[in-house]
Every structure is written in structure tokens, then in C-alpha cells.
N, C-alpha and C. Protein backbone atom coordinates (compact mmCIF):
# COMPACT_ATOMS: atom_id res chain seq x y z
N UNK A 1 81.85 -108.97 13.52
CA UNK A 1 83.10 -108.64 14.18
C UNK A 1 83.31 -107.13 14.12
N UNK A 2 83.50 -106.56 15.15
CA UNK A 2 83.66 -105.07 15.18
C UNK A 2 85.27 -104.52 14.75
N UNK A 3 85.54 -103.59 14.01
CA UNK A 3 87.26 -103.50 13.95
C UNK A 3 87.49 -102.31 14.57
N UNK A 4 88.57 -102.30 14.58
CA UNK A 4 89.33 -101.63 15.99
C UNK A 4 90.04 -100.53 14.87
N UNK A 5 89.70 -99.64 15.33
CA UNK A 5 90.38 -98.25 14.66
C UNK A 5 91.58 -97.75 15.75
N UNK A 6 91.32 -97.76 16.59
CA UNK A 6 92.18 -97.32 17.40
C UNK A 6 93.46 -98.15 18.04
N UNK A 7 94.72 -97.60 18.16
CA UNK A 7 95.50 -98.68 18.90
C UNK A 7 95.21 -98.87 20.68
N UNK A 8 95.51 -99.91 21.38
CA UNK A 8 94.86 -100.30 22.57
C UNK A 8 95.81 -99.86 23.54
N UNK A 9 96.20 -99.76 24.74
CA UNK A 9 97.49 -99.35 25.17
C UNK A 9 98.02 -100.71 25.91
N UNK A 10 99.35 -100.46 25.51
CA UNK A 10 100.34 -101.50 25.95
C UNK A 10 99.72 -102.23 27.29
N UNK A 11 100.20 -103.44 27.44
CA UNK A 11 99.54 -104.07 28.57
C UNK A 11 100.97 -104.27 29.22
N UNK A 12 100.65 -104.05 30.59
CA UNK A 12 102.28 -103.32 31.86
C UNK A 12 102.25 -105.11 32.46
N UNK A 13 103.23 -105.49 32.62
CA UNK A 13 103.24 -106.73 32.99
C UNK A 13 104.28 -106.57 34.52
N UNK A 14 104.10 -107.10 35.52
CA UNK A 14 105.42 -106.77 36.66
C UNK A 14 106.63 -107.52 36.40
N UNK A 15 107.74 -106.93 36.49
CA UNK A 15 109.03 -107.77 36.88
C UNK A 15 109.08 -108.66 37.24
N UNK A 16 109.08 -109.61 36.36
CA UNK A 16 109.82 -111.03 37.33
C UNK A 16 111.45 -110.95 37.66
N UNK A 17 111.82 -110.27 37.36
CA UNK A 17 113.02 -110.49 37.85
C UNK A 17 113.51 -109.94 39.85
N UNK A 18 111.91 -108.83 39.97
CA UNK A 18 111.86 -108.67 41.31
C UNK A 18 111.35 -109.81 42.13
N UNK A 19 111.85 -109.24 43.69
CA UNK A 19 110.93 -110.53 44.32
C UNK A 19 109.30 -109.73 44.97
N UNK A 20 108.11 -109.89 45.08
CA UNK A 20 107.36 -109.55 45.26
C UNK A 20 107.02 -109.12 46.96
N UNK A 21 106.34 -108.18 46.72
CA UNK A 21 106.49 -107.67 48.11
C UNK A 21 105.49 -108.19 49.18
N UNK A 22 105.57 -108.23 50.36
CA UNK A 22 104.36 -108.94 51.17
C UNK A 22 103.02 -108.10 51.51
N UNK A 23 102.32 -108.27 52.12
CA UNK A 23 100.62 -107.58 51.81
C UNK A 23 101.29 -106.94 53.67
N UNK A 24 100.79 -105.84 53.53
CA UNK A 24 100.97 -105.40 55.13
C UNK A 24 100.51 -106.05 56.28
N UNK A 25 101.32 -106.48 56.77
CA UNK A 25 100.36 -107.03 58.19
C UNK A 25 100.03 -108.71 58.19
N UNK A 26 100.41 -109.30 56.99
CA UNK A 26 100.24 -110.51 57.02
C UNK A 26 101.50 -111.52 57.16
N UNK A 27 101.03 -112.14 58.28
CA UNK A 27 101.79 -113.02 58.97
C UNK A 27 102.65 -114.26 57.71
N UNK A 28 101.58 -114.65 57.18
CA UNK A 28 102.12 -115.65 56.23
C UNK A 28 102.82 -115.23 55.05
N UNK A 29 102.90 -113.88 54.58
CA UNK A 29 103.59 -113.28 53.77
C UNK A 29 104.73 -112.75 54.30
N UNK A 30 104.85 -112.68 55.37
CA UNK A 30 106.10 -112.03 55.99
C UNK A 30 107.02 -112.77 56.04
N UNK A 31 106.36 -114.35 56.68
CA UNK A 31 107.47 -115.65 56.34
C UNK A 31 107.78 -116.10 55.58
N UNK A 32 107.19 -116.13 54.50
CA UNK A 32 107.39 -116.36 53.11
C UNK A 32 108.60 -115.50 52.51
N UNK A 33 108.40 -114.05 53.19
CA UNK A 33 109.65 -113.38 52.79
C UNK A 33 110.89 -113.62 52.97
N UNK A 34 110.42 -113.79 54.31
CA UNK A 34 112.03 -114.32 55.20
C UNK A 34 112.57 -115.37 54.67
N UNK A 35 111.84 -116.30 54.44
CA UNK A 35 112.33 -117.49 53.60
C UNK A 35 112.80 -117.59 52.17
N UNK A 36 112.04 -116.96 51.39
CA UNK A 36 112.86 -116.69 50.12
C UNK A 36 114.00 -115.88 50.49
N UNK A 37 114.83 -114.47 51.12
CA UNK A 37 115.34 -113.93 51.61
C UNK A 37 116.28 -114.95 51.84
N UNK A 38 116.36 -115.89 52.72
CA UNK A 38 117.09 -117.08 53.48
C UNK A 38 118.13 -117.62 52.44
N UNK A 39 116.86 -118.32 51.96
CA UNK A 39 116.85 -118.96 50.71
C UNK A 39 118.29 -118.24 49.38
N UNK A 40 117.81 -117.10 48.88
CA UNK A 40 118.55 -115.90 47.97
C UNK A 40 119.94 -116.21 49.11
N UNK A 41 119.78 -116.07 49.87
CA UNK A 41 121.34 -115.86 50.73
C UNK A 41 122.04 -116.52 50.65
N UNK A 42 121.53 -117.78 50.82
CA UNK A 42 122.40 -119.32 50.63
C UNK A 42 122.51 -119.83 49.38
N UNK A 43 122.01 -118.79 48.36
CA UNK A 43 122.32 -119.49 46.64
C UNK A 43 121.75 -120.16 46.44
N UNK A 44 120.18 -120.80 47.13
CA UNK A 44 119.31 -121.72 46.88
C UNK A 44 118.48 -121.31 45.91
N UNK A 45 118.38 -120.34 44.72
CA UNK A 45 117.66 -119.95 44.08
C UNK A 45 116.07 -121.17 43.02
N UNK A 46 116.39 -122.24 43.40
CA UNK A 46 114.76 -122.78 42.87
C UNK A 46 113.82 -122.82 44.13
N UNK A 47 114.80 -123.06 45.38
CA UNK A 47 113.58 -122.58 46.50
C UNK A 47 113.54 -121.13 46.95
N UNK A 48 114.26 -119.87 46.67
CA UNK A 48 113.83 -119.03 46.99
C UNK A 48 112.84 -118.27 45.56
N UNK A 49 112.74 -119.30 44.85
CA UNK A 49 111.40 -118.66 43.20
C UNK A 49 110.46 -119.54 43.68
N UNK A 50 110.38 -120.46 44.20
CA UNK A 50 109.06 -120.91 44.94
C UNK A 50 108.58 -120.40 45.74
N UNK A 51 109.54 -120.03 46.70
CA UNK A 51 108.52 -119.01 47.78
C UNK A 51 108.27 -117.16 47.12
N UNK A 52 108.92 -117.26 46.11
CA UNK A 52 108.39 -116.30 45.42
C UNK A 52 106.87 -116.32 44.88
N UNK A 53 106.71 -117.72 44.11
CA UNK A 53 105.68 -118.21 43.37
C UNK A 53 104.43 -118.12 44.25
N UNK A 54 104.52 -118.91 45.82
CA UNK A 54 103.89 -118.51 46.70
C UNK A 54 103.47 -117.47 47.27
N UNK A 55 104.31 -116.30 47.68
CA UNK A 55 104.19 -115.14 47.87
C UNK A 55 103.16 -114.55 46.74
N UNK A 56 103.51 -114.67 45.73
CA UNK A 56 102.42 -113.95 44.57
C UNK A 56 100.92 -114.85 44.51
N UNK A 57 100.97 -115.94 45.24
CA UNK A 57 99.74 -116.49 44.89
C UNK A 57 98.64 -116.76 46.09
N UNK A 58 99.24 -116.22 47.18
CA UNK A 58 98.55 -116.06 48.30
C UNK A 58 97.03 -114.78 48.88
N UNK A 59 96.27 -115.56 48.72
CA UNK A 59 95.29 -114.74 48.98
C UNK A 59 95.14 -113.71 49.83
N UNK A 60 94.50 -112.03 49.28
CA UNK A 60 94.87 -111.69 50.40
C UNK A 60 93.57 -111.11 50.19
N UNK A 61 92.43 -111.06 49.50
CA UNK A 61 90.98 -110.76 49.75
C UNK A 61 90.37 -111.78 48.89
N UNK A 62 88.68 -111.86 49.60
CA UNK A 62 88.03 -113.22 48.92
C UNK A 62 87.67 -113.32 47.76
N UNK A 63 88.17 -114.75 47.27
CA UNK A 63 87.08 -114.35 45.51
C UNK A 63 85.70 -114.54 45.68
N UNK A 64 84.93 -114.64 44.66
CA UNK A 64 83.24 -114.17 44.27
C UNK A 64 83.10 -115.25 45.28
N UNK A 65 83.84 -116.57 44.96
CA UNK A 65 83.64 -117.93 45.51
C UNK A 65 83.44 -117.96 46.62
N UNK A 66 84.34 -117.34 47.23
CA UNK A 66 84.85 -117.62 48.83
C UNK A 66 83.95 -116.73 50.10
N UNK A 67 83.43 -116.88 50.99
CA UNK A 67 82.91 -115.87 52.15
C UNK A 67 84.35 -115.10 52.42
N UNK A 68 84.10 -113.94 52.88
CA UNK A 68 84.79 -113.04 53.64
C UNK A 68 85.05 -113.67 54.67
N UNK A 69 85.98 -112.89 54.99
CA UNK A 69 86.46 -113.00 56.84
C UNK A 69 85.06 -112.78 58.03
């Protein structure tokens, strides 16, 4: 086991308390916005943190897995 002399630097985590922003140019992130947006307006707050949840989990380049466009 190797020991660590040095301290590591803090690990930056994002706000959850923001809502996440959409990828430029993408159609399905844009609605997603609008809809959480909607959503926040009308005090629906467990469906506008889902389309939050969505918004953050939407692909927007391929993994190792996946072919490209």
C-alpha cells in the first residue's frame, strides 16, 4: 500500500440546488427545459426534479460502448 504524504484537492461537486443547463442545440434538452420550467411554475416540484434528473442524464456524446453519430 503506498501512503499519501500529500493532501489531495477537494473534490468540486455541482449544485443541486441549480437546475442544469441544456447542451447547445439540442432539441431534447431544450424540452426538457421547458418542461421542468413549466413544471417549477405550477409548484409541481417532484416533476420538475425529474426532468431535472433527465436533463443531467441525457447523452450528449458516445460512450466507449456506443458508435458515434
Amino acid at each position: 500500500m503506498i501512503q499519501q504524504t500529500t493532501p489531495e484537492q477537494p473534490i468540486t461537486l455541482p449544485d443541486p440546488t441549480t437546475a442544469p443547463r441544456p447542451a447547445p442545440g439540442c432539441g431534447v434538452c431544450a424540452a426538457l427545459d421547458q418542461q421542468r420550467a413549466q413544471y417549477e411554475a405550477e409548484g409541481d416540484i417532484r416533476r420538475a426534479t425529474d426532468r431535472e434528473v433527465e436533463l443531467r442524464n441525457h447523452p450528449h456524446s458516445p460512450t466507449p460502448s456506443e458508435p458515434g453519430p
